[in-house]
PDB file of N, CA and C in Angstrom:
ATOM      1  N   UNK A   1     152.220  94.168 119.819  1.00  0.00           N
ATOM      2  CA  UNK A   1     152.551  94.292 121.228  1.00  0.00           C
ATOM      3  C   UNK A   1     153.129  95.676 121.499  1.00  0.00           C
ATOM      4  N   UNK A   2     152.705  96.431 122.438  1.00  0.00           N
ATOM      5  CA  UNK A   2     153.629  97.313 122.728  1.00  0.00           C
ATOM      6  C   UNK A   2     154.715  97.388 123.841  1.00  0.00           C
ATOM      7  N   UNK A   3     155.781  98.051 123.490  1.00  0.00           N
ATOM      8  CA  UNK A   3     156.753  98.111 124.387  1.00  0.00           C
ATOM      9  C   UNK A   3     156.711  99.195 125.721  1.00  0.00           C
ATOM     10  N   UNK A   4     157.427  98.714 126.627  1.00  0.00           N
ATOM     11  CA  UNK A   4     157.837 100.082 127.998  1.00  0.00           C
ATOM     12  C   UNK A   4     157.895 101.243 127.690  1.00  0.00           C
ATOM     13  N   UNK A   5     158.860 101.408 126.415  1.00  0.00           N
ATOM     14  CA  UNK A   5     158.900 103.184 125.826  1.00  0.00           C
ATOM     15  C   UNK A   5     157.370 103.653 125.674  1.00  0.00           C
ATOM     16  N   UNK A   6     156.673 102.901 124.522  1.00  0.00           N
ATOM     17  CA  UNK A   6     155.452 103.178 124.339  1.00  0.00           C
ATOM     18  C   UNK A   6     154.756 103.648 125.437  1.00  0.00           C
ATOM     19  N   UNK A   7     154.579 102.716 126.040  1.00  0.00           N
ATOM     20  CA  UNK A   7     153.364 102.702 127.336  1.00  0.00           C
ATOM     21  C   UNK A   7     153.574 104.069 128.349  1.00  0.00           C
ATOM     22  N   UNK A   8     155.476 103.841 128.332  1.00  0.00           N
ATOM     23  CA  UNK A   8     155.561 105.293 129.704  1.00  0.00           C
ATOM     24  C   UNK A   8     155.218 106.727 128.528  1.00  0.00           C
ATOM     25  N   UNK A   9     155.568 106.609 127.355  1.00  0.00           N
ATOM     26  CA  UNK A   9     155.305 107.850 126.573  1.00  0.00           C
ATOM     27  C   UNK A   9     154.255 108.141 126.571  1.00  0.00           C
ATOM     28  N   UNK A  10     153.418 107.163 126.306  1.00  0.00           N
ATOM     29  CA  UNK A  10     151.669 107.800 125.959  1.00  0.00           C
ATOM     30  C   UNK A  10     151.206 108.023 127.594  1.00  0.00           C
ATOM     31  N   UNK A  11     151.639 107.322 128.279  1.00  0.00           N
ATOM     32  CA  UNK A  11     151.120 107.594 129.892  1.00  0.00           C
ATOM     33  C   UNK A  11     151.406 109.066 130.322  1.00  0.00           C
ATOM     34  N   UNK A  12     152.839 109.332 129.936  1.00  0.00           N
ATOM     35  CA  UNK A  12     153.657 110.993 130.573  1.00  0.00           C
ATOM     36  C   UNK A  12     152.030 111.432 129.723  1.00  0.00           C
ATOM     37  N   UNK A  13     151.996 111.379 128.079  1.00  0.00           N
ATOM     38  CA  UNK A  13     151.669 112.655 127.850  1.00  0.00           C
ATOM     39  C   UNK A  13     150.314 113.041 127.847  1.00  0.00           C
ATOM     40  N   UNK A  14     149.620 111.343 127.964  1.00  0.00           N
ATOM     41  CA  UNK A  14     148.182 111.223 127.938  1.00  0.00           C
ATOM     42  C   UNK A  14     147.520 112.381 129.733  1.00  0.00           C
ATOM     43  N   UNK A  15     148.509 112.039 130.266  1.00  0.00           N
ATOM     44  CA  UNK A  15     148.395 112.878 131.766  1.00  0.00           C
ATOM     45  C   UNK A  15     148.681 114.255 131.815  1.00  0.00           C
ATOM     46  N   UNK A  16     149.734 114.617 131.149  1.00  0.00           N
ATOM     47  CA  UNK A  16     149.694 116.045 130.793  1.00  0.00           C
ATOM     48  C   UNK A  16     148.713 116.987 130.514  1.00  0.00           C
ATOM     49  N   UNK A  17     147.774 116.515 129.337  1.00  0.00           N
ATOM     50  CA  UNK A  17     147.533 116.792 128.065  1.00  0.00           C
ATOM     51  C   UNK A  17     145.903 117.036 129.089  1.00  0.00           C
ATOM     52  N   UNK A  18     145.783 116.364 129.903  1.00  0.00           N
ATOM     53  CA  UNK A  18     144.706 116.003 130.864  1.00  0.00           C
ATOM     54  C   UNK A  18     145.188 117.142 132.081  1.00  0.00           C
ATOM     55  N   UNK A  19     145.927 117.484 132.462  1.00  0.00           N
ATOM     56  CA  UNK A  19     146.152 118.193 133.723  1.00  0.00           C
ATOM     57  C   UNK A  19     146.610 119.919 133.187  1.00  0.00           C
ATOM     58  N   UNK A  20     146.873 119.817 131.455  1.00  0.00           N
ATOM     59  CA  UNK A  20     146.689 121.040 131.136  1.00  0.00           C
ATOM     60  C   UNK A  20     145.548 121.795 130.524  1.00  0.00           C
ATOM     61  N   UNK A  21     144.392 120.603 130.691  1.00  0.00           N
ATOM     62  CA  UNK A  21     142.957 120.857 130.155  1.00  0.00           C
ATOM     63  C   UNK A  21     143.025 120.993 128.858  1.00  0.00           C
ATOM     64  N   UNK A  22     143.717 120.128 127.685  1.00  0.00           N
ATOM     65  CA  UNK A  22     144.162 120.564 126.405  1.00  0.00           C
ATOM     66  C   UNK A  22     142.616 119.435 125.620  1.00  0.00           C
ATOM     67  N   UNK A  23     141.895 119.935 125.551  1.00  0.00           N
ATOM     68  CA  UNK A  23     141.508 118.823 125.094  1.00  0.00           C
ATOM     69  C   UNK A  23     141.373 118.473 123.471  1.00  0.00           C
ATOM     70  N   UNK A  24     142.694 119.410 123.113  1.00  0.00           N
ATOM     71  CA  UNK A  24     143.020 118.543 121.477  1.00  0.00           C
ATOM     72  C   UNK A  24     144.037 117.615 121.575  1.00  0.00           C
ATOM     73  N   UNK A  25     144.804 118.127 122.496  1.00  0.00           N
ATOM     74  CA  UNK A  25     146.339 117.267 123.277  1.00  0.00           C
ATOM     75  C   UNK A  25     145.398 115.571 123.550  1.00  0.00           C
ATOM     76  N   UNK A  26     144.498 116.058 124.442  1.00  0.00           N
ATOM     77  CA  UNK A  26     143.819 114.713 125.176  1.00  0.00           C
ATOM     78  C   UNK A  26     143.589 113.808 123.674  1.00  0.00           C
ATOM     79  N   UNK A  27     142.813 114.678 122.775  1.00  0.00           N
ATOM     80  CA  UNK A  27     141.694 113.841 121.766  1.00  0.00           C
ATOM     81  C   UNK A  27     143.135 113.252 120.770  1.00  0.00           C
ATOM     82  N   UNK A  28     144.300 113.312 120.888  1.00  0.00           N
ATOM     83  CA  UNK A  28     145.489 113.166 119.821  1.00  0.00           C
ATOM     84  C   UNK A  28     146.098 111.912 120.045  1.00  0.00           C
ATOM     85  N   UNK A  29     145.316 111.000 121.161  1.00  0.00           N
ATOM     86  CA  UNK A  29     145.689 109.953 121.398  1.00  0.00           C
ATOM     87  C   UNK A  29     144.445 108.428 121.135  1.00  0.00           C
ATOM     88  N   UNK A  30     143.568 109.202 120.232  1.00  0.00           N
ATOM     89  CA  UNK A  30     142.540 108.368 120.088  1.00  0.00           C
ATOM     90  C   UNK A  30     142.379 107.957 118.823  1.00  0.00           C
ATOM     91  N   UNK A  31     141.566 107.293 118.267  1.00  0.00           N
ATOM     92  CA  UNK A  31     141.456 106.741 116.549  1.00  0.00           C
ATOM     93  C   UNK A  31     140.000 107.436 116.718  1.00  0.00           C
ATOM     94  N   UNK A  32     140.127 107.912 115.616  1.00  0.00           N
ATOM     95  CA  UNK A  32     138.025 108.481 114.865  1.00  0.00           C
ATOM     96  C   UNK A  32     136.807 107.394 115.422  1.00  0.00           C
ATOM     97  N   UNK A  33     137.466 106.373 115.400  1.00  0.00           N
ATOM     98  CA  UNK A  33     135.967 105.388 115.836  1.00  0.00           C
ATOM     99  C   UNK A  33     136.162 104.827 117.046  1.00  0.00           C
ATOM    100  N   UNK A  34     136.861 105.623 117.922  1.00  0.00           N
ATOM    101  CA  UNK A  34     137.347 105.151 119.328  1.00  0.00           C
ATOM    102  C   UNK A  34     135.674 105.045 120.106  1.00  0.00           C
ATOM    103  N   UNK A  35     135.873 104.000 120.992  1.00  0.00           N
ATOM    104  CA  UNK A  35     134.725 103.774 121.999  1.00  0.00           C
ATOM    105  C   UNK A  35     134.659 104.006 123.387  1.00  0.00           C
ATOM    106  N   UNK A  36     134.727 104.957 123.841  1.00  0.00           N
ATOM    107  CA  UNK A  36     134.772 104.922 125.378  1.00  0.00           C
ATOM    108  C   UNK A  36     133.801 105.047 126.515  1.00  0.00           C
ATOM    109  N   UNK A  37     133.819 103.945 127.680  1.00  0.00           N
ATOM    110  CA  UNK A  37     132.892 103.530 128.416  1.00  0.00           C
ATOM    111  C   UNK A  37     133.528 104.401 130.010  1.00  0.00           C
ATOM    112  N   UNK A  38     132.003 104.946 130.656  1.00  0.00           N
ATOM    113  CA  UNK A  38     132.469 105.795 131.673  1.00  0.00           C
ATOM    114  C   UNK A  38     131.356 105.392 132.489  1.00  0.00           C
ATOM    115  N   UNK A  39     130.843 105.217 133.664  1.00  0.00           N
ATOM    116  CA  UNK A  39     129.543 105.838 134.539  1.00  0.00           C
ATOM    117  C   UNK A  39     129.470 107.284 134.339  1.00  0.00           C
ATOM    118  N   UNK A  40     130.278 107.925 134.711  1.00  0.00           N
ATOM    119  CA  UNK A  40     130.439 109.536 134.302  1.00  0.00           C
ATOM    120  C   UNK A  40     129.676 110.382 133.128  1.00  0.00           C
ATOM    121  N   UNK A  41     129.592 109.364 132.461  1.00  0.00           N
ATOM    122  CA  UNK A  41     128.856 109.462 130.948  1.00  0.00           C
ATOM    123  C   UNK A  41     127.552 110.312 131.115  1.00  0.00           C
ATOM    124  N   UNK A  42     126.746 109.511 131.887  1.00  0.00           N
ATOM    125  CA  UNK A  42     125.611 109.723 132.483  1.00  0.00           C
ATOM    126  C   UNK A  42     125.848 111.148 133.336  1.00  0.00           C
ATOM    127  N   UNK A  43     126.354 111.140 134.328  1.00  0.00           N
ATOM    128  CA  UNK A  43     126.360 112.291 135.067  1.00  0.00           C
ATOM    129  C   UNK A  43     126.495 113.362 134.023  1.00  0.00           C
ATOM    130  N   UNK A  44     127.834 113.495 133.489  1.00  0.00           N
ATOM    131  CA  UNK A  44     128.119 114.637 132.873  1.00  0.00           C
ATOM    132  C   UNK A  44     127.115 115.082 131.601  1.00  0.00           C
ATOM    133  N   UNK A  45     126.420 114.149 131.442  1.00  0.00           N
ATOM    134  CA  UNK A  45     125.806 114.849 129.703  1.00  0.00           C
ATOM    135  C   UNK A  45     124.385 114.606 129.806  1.00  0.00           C
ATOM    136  N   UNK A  46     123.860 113.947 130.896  1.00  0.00           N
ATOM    137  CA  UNK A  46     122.482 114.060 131.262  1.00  0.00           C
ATOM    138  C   UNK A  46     121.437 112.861 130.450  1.00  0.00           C
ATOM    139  N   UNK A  47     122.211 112.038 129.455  1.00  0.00           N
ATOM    140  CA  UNK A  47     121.854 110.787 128.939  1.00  0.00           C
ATOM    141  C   UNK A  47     122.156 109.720 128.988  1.00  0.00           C
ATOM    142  N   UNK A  48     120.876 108.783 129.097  1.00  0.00           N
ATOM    143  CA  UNK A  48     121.145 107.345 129.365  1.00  0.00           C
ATOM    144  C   UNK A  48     121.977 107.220 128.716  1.00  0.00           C
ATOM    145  N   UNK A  49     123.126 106.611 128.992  1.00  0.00           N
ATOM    146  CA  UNK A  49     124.180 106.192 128.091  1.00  0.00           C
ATOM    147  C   UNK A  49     125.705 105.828 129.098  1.00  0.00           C
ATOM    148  N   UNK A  50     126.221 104.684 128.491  1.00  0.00           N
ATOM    149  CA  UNK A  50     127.353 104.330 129.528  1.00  0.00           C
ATOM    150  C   UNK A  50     128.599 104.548 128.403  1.00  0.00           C
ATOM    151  N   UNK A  51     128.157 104.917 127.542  1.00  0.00           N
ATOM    152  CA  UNK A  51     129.794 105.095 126.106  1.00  0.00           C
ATOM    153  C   UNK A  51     129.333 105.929 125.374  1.00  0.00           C
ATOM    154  N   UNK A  52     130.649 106.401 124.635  1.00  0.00           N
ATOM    155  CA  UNK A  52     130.600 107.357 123.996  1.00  0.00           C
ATOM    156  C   UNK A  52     130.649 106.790 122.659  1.00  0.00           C
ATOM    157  N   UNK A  53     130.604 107.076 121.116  1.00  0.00           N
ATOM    158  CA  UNK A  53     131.074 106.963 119.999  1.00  0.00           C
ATOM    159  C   UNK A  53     131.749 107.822 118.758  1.00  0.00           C
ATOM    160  N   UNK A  54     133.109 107.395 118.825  1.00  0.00           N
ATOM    161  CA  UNK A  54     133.794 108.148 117.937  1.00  0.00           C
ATOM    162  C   UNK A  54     134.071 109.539 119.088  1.00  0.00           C
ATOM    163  N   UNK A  55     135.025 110.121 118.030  1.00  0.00           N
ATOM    164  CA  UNK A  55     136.029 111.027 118.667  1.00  0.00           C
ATOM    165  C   UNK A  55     134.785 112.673 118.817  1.00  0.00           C
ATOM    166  N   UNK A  56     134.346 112.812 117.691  1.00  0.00           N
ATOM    167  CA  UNK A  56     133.377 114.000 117.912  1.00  0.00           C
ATOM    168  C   UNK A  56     132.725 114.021 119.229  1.00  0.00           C
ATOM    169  N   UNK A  57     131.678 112.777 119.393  1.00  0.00           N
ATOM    170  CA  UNK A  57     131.012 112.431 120.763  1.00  0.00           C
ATOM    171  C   UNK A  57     132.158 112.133 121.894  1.00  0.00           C
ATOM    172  N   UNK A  58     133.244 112.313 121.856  1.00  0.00           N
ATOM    173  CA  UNK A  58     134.436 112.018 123.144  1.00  0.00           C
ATOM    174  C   UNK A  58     134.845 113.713 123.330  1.00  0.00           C
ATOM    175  N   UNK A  59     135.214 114.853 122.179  1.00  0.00           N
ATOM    176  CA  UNK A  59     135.260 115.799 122.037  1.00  0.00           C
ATOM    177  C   UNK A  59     133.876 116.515 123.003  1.00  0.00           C
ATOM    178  N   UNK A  60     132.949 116.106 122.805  1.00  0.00           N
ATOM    179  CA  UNK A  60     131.683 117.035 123.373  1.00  0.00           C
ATOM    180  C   UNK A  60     131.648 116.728 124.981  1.00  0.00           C
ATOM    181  N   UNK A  61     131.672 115.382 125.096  1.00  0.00           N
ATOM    182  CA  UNK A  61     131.680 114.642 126.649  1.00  0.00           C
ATOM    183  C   UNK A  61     132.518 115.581 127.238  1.00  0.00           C
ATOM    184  N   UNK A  62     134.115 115.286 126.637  1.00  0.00           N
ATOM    185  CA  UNK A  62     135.095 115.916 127.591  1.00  0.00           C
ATOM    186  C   UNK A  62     135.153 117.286 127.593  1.00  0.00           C
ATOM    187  N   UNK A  63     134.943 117.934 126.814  1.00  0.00           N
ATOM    188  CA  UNK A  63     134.557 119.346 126.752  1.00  0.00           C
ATOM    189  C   UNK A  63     133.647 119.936 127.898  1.00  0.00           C
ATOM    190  N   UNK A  64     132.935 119.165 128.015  1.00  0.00           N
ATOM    191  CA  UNK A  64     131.409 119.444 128.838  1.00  0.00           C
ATOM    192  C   UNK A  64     132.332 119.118 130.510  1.00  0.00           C
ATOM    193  N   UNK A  65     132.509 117.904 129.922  1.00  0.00           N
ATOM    194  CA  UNK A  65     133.513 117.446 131.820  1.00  0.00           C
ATOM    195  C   UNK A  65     134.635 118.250 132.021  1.00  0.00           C
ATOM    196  N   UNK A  66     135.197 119.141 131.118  1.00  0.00           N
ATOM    197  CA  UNK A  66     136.230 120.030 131.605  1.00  0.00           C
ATOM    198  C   UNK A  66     136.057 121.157 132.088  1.00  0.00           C
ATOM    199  N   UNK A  67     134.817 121.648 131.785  1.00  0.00           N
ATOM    200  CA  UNK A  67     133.829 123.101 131.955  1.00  0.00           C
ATOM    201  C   UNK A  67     133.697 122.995 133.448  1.00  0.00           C
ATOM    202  N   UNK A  68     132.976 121.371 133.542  1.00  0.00           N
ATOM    203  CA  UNK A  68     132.723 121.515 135.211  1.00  0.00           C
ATOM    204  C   UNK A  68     133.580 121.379 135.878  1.00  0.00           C
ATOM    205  N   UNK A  69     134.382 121.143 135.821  1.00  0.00           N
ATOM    206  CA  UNK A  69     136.318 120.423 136.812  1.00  0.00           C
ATOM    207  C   UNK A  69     137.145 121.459 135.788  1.00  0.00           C
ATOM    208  N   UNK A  70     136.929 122.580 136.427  1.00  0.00           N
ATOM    209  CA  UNK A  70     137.699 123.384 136.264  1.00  0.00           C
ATOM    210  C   UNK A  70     139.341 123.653 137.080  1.00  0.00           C
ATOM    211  N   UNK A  71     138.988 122.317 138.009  1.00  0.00           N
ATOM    212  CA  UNK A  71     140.686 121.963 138.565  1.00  0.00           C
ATOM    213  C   UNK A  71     140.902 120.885 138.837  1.00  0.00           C
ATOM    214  N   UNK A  72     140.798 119.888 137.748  1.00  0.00           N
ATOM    215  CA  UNK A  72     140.762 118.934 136.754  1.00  0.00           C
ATOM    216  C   UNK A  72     142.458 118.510 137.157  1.00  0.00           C
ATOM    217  N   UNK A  73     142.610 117.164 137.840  1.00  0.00           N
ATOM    218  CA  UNK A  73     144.282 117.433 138.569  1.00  0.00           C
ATOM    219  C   UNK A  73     144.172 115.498 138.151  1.00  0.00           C
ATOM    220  N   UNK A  74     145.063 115.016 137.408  1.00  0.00           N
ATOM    221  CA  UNK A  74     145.580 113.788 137.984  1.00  0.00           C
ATOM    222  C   UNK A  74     147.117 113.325 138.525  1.00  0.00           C
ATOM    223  N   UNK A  75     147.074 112.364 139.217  1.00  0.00           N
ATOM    224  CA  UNK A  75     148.424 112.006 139.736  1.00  0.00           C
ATOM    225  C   UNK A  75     148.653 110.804 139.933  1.00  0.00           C
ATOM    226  N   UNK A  76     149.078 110.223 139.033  1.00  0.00           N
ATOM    227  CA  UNK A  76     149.663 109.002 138.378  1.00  0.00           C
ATOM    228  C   UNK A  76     150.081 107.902 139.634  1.00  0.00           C
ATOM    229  N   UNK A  77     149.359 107.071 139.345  1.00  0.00           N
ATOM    230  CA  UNK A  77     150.024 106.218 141.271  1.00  0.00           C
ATOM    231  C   UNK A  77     150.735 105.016 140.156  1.00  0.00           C
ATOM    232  N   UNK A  78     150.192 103.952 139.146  1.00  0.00           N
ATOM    233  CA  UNK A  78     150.990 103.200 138.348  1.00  0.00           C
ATOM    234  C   UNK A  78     150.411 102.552 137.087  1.00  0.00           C
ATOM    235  N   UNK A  79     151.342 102.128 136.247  1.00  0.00           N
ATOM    236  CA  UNK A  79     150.975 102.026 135.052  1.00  0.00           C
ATOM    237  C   UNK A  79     150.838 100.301 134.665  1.00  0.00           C
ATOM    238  N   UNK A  80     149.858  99.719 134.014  1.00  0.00           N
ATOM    239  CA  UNK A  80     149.690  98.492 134.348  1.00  0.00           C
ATOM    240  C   UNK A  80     150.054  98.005 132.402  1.00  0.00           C
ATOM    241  N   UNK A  81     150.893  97.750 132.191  1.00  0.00           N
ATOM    242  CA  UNK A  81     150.962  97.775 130.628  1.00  0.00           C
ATOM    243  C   UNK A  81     150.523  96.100 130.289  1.00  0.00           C
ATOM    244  N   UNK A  82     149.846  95.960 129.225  1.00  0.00           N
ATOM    245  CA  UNK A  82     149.459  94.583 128.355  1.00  0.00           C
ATOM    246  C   UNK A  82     149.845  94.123 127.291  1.00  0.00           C
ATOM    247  N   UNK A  83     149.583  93.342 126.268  1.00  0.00           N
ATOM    248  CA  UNK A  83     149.961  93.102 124.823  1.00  0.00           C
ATOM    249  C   UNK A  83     149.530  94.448 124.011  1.00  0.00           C
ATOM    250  N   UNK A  84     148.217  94.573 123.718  1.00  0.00           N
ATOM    251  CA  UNK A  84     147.758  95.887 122.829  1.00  0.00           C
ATOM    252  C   UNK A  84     146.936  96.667 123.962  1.00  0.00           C
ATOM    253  N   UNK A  85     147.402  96.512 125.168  1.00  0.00           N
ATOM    254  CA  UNK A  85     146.713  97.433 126.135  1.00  0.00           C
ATOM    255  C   UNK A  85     147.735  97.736 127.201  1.00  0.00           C
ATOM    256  N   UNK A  86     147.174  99.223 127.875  1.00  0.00           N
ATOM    257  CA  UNK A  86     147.523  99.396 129.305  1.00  0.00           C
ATOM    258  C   UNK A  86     146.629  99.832 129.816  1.00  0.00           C
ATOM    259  N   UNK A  87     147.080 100.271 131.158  1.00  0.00           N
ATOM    260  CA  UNK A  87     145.584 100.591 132.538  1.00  0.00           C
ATOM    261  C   UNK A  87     146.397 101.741 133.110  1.00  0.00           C
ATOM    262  N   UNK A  88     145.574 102.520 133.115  1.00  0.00           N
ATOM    263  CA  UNK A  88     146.861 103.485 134.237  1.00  0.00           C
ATOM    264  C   UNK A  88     145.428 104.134 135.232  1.00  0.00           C
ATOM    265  N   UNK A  89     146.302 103.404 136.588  1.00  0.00           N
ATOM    266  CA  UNK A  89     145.692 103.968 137.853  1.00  0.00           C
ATOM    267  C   UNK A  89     146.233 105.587 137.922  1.00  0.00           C
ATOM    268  N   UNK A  90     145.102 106.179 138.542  1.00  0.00           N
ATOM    269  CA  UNK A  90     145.659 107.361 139.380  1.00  0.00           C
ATOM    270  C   UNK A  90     144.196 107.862 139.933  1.00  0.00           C
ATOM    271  N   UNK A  91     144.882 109.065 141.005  1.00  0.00           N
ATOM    272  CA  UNK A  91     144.002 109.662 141.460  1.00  0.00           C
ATOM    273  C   UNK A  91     143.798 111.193 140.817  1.00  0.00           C
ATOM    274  N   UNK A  92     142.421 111.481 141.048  1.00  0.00           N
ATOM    275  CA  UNK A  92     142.158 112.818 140.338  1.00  0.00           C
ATOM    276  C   UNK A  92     141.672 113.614 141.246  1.00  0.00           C
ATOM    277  N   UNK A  93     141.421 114.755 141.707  1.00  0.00           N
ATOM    278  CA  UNK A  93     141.079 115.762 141.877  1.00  0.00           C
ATOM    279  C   UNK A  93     140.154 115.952 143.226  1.00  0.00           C
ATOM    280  N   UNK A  94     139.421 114.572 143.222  1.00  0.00           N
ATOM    281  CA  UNK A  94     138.435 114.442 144.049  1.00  0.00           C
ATOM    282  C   UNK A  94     138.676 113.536 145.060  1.00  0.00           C
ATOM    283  N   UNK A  95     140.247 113.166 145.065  1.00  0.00           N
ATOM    284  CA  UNK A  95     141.015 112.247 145.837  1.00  0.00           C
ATOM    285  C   UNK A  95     140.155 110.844 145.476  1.00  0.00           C
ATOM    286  N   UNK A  96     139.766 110.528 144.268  1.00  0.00           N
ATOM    287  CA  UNK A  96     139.601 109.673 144.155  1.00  0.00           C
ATOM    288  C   UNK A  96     139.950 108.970 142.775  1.00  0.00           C
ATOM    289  N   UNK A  97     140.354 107.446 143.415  1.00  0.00           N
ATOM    290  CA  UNK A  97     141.181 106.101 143.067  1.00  0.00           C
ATOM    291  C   UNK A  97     140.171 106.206 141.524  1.00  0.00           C
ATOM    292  N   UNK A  98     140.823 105.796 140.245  1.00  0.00           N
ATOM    293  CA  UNK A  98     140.644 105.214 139.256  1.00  0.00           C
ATOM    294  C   UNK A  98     141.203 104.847 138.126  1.00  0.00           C
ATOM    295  N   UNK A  99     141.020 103.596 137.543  1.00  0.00           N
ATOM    296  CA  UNK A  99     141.601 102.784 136.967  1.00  0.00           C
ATOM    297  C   UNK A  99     141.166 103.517 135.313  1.00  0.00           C
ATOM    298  N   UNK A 100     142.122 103.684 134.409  1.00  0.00           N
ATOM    299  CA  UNK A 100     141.463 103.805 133.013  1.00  0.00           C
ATOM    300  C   UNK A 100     142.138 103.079 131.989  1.00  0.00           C
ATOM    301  N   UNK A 101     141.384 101.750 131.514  1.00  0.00           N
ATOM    302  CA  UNK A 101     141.867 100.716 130.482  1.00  0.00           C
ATOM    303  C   UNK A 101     141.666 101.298 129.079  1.00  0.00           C
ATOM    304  N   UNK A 102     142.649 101.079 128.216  1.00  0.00           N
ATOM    305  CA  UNK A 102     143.617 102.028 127.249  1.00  0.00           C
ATOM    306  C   UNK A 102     143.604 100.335 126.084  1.00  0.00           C
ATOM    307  N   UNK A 103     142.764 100.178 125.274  1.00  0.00           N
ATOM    308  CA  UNK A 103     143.022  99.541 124.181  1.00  0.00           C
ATOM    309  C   UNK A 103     143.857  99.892 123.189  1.00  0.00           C
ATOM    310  N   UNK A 104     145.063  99.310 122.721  1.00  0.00           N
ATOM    311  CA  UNK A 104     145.043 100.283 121.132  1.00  0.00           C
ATOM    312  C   UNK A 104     144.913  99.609 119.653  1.00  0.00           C
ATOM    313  N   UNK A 105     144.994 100.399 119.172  1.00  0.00           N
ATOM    314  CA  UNK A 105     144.283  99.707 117.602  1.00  0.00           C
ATOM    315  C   UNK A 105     146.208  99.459 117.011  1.00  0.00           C
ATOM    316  N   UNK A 106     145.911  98.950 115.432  1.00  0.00           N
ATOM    317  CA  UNK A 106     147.049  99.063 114.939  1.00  0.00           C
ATOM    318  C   UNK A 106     148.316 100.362 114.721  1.00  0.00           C
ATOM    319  N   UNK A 107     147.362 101.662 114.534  1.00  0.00           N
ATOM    320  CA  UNK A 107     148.177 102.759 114.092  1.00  0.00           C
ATOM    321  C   UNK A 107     148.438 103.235 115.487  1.00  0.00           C
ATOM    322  N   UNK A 108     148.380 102.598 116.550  1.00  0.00           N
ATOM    323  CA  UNK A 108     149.169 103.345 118.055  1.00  0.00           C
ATOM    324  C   UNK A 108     147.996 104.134 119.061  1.00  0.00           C
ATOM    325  N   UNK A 109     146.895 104.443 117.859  1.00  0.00           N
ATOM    326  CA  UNK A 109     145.595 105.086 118.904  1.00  0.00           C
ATOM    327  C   UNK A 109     144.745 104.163 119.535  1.00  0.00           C
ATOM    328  N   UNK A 110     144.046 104.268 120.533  1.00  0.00           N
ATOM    329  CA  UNK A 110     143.279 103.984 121.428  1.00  0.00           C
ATOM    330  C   UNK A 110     141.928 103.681 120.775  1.00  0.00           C
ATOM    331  N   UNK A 111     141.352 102.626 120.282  1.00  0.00           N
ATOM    332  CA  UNK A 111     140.383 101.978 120.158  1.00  0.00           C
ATOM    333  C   UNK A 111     139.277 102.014 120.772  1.00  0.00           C
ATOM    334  N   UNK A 112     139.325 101.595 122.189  1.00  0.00           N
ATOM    335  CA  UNK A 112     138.625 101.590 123.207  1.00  0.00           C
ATOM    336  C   UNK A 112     139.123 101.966 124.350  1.00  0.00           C
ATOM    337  N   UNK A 113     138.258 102.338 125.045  1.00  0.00           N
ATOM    338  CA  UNK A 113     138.648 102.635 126.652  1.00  0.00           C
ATOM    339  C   UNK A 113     137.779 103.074 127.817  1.00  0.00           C
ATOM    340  N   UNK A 114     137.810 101.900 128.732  1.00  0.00           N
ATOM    341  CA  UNK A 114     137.410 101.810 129.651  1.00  0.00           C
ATOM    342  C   UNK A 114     137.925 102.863 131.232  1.00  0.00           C
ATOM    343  N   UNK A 115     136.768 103.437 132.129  1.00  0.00           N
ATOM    344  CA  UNK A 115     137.067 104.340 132.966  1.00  0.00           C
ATOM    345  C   UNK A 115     136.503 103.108 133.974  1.00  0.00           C
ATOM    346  N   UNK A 116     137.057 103.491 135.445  1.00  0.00           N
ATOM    347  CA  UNK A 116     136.583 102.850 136.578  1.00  0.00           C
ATOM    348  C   UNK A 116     137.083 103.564 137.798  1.00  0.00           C
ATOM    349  N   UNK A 117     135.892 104.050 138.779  1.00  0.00           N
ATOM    350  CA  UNK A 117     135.895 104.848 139.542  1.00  0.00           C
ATOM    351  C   UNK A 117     135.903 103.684 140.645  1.00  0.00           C
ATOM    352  N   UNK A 118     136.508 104.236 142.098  1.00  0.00           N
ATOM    353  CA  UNK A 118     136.148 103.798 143.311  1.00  0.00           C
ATOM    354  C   UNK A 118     135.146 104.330 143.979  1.00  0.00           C
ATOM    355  N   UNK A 119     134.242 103.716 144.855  1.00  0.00           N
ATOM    356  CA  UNK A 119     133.310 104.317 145.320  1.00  0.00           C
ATOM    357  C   UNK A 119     133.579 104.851 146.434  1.00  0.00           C
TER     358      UNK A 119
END
């Protein structure tokens, strides 16, 4: 289970790490065989595909999505914490609403994770 400390810590820095375009900061919160599911997927990398696999293929995605959002902004509206999960809403850049579900594995990294945009 994780606790409040947990959840607001990885939330402060997971947002940081994202609003300073760090994307080793970003990738330092994930496990090697992390899975992450986006629509974005598609847009940004030009292949059928709704997930990513493993941290290399999350490294290239976000790399590629940071190139284009070069003012790449989130702002935290609230944090939805679970047993081995949280969700943290916010808005980004494009004034738009989205939800991103945050699995974590045993050693504290992120397993899986789910993105969800408003239309």
């Amino acid at each position: 289970m994780i606790d409040a400390e947990f959840v607001q810590a990885f939330a402060r820095d997971w947002v940081k790490a994202w609003n300073d375009h760090d994307i080793e900061a970003i990738l330092s919160h994930y496990a090697e065989d992390v899975v992450f599911h986006s629509p974005r997927i598609r847009v940004v990398t030009g292949r059928d595909a709704d997930a990513v696999h493993g941290k290399a293929e999350l490294r290239d995605y976000w790399g590629r999505a940071l190139d284009k959002q070069r003012n790449l902004y989130f702002e935290v509206e609230q944090i939805l914490p679970g047993s081995d999960a949280l969700t943290i809403l916010y808005t980004n850049e494009r004034a738009q609403y989205v939800a991103e579900t945050f699995v974590f594995g045993a050693a504290g990294k992120v397993v899986r994770a789910i993105a969800a945009y408003a239309s």
